[in-house]
C-alpha atoms as a PDB file:
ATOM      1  CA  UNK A   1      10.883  31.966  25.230  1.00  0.00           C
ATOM      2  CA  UNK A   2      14.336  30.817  24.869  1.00  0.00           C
ATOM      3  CA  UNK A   3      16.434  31.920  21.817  1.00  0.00           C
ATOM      4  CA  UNK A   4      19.046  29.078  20.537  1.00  0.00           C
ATOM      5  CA  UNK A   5      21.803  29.259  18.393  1.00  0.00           C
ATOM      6  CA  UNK A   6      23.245  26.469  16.785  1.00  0.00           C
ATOM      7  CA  UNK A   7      27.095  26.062  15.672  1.00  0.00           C
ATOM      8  CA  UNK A   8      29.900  24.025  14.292  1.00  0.00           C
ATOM      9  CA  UNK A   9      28.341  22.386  11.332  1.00  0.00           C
ATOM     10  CA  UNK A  10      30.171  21.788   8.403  1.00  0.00           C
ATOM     11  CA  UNK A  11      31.686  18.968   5.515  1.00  0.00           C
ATOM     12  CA  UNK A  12      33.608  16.153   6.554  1.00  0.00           C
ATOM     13  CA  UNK A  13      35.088  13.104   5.506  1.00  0.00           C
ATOM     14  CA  UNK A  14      33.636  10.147   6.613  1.00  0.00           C
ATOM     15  CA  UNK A  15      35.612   8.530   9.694  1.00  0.00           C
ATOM     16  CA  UNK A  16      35.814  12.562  11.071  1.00  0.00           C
ATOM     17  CA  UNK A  17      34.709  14.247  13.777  1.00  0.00           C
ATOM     18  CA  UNK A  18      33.017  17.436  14.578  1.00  0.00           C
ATOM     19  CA  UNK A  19      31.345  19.161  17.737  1.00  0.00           C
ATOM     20  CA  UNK A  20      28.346  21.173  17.587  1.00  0.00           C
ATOM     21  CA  UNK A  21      27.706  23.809  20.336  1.00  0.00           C
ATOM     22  CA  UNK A  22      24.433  25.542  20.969  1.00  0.00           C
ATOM     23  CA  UNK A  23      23.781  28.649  23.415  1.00  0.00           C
ATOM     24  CA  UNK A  24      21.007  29.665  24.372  1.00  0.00           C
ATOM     25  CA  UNK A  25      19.465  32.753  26.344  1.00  0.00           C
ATOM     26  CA  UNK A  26      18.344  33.597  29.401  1.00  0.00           C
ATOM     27  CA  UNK A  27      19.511  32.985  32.841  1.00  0.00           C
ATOM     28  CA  UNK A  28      17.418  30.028  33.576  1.00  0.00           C
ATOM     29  CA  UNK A  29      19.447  27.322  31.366  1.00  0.00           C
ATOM     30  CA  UNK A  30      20.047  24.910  34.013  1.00  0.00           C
ATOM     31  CA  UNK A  31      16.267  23.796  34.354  1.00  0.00           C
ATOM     32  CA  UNK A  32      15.573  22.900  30.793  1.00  0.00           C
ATOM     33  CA  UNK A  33      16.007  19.500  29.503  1.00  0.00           C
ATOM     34  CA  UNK A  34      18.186  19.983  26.186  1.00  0.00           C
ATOM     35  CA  UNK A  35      18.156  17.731  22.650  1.00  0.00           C
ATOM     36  CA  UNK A  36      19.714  17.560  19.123  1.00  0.00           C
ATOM     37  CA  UNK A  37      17.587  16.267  16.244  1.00  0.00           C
ATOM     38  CA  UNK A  38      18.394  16.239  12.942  1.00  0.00           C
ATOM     39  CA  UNK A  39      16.459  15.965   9.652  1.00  0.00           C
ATOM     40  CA  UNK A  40      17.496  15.006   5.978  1.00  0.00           C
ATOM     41  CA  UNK A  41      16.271  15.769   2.812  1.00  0.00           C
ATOM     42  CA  UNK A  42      12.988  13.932   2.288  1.00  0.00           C
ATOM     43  CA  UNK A  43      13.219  12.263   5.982  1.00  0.00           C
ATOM     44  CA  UNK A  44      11.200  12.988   9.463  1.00  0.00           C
ATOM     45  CA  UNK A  45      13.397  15.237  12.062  1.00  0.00           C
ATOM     46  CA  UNK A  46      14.580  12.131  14.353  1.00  0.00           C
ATOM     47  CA  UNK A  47      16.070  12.488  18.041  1.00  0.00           C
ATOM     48  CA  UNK A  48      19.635  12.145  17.821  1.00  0.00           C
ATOM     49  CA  UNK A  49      20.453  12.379  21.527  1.00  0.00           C
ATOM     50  CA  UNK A  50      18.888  14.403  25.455  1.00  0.00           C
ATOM     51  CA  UNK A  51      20.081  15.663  27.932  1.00  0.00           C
ATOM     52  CA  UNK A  52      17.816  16.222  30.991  1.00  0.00           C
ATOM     53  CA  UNK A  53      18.027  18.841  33.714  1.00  0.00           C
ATOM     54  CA  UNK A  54      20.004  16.593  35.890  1.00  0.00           C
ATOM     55  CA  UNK A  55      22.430  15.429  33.786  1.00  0.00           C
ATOM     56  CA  UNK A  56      20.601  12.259  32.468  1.00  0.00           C
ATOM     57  CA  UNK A  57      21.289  11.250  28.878  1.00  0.00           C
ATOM     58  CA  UNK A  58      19.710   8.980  26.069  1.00  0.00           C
ATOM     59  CA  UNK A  59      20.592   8.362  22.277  1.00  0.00           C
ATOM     60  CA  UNK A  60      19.215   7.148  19.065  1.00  0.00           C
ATOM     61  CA  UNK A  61      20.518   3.736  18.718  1.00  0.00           C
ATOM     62  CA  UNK A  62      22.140   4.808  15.450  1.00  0.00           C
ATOM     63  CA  UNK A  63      24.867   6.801  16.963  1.00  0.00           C
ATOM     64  CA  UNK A  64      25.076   5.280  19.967  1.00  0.00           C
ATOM     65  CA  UNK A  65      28.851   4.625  20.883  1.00  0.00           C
ATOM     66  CA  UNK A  66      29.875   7.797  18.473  1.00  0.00           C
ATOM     67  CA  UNK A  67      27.843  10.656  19.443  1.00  0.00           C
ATOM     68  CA  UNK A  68      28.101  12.066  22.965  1.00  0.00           C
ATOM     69  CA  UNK A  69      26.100  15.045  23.994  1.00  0.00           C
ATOM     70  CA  UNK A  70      27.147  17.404  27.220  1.00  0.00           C
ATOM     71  CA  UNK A  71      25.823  20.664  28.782  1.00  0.00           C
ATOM     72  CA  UNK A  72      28.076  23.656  30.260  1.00  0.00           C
ATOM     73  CA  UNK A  73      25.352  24.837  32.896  1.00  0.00           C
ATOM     74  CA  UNK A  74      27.883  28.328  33.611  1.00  0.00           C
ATOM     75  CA  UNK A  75      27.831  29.041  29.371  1.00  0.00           C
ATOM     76  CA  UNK A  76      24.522  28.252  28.580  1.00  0.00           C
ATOM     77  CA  UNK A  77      25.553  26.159  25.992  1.00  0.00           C
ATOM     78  CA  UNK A  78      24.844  22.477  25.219  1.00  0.00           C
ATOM     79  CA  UNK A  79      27.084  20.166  23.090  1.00  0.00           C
ATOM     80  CA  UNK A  80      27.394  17.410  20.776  1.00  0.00           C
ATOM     81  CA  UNK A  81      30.728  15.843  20.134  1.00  0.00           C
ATOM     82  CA  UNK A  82      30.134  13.475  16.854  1.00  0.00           C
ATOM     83  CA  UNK A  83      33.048  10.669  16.064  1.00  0.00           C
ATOM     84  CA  UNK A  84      33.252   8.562  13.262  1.00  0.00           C
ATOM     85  CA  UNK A  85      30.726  10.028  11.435  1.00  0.00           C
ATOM     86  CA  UNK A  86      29.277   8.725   8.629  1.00  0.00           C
ATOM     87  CA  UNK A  87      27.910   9.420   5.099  1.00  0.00           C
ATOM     88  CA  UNK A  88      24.154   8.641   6.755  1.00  0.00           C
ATOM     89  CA  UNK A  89      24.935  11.312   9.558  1.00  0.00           C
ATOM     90  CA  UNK A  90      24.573  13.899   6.921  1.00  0.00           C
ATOM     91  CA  UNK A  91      21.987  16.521   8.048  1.00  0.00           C
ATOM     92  CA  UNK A  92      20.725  19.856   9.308  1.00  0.00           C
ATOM     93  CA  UNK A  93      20.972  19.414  13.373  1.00  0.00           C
ATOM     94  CA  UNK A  94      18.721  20.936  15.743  1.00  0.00           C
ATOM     95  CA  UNK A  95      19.403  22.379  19.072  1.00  0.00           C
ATOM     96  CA  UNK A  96      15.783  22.108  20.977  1.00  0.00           C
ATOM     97  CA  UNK A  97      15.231  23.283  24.606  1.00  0.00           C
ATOM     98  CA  UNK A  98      12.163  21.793  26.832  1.00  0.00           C
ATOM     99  CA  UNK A  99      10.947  22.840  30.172  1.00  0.00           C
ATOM    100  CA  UNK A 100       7.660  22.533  31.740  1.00  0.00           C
ATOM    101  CA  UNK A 101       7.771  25.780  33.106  1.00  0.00           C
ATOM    102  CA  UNK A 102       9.375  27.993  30.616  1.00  0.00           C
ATOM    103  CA  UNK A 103       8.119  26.073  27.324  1.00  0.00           C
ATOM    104  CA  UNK A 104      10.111  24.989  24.458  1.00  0.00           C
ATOM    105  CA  UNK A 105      12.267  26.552  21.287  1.00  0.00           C
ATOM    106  CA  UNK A 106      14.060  25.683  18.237  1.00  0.00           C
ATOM    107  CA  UNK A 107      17.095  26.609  17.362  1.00  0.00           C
ATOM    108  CA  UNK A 108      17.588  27.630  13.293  1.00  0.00           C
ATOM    109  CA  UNK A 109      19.651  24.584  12.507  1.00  0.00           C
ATOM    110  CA  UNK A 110      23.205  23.907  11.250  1.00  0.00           C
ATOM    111  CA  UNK A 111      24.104  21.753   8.327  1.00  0.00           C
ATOM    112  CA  UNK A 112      26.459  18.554   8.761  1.00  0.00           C
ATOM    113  CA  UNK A 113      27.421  17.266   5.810  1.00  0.00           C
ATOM    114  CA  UNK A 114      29.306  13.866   5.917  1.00  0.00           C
ATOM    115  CA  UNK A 115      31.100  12.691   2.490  1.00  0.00           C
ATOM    116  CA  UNK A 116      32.138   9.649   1.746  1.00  0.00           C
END
């Protein structure tokens, strides 16, 4: 199963930015189809944006236009560059990994805190 660690969490002021990077195990990145939720306190983990095998990508319509999520196939690592983030963007973010063949895992999470 793959292992996936999540990074580059943190408090911000509303209007900031910050990237999130998640690496993962295993030499067999390049066929799973990569994701970031996120869940806040008392609220359902959501889909905040994919990225598929070959590159294809999709986003919640909330952070459409703001969020924008990438994939380094030679690192293993998977990335989500947040901009203009917002007070409602506060959460604990997810790295998740999907592949028919190889299964799925969750990575431990990584706080974002956005202050306004």
């Amino acid at each position: 199963q793959v292992q996936l660690v999540e990074s580059g969490g943190g408090l911000v002021q509303a209007g900031g930015s910050l990237r999130l990077s998640c690496a993962a195990s295993g030499s067999m990145f390049s066929i799973y189809h990569m994701a970031w939720y996120r869940q806040a306190p008392g609220k359902q983990r959501e889909l905040v944006a994919s990225i598929t095998s070959d590159v294809r990508t999709n986003y919640a319509d909330s952070v459409k236009g703001r969020f924008t999520i990438s994939r380094d196939n030679a690192k293993n690592t998977v990335f989500l560059q947040m901009n203009s983030l917002k007070p409602e963007d506060t959460a604990v973010y997810y790295c998740y990994a999907y592949s028919v063949r190889l299964g799925a895992g969750w990575g431990q999470g990584t706080q974002v805190t956005v202050s306004s």
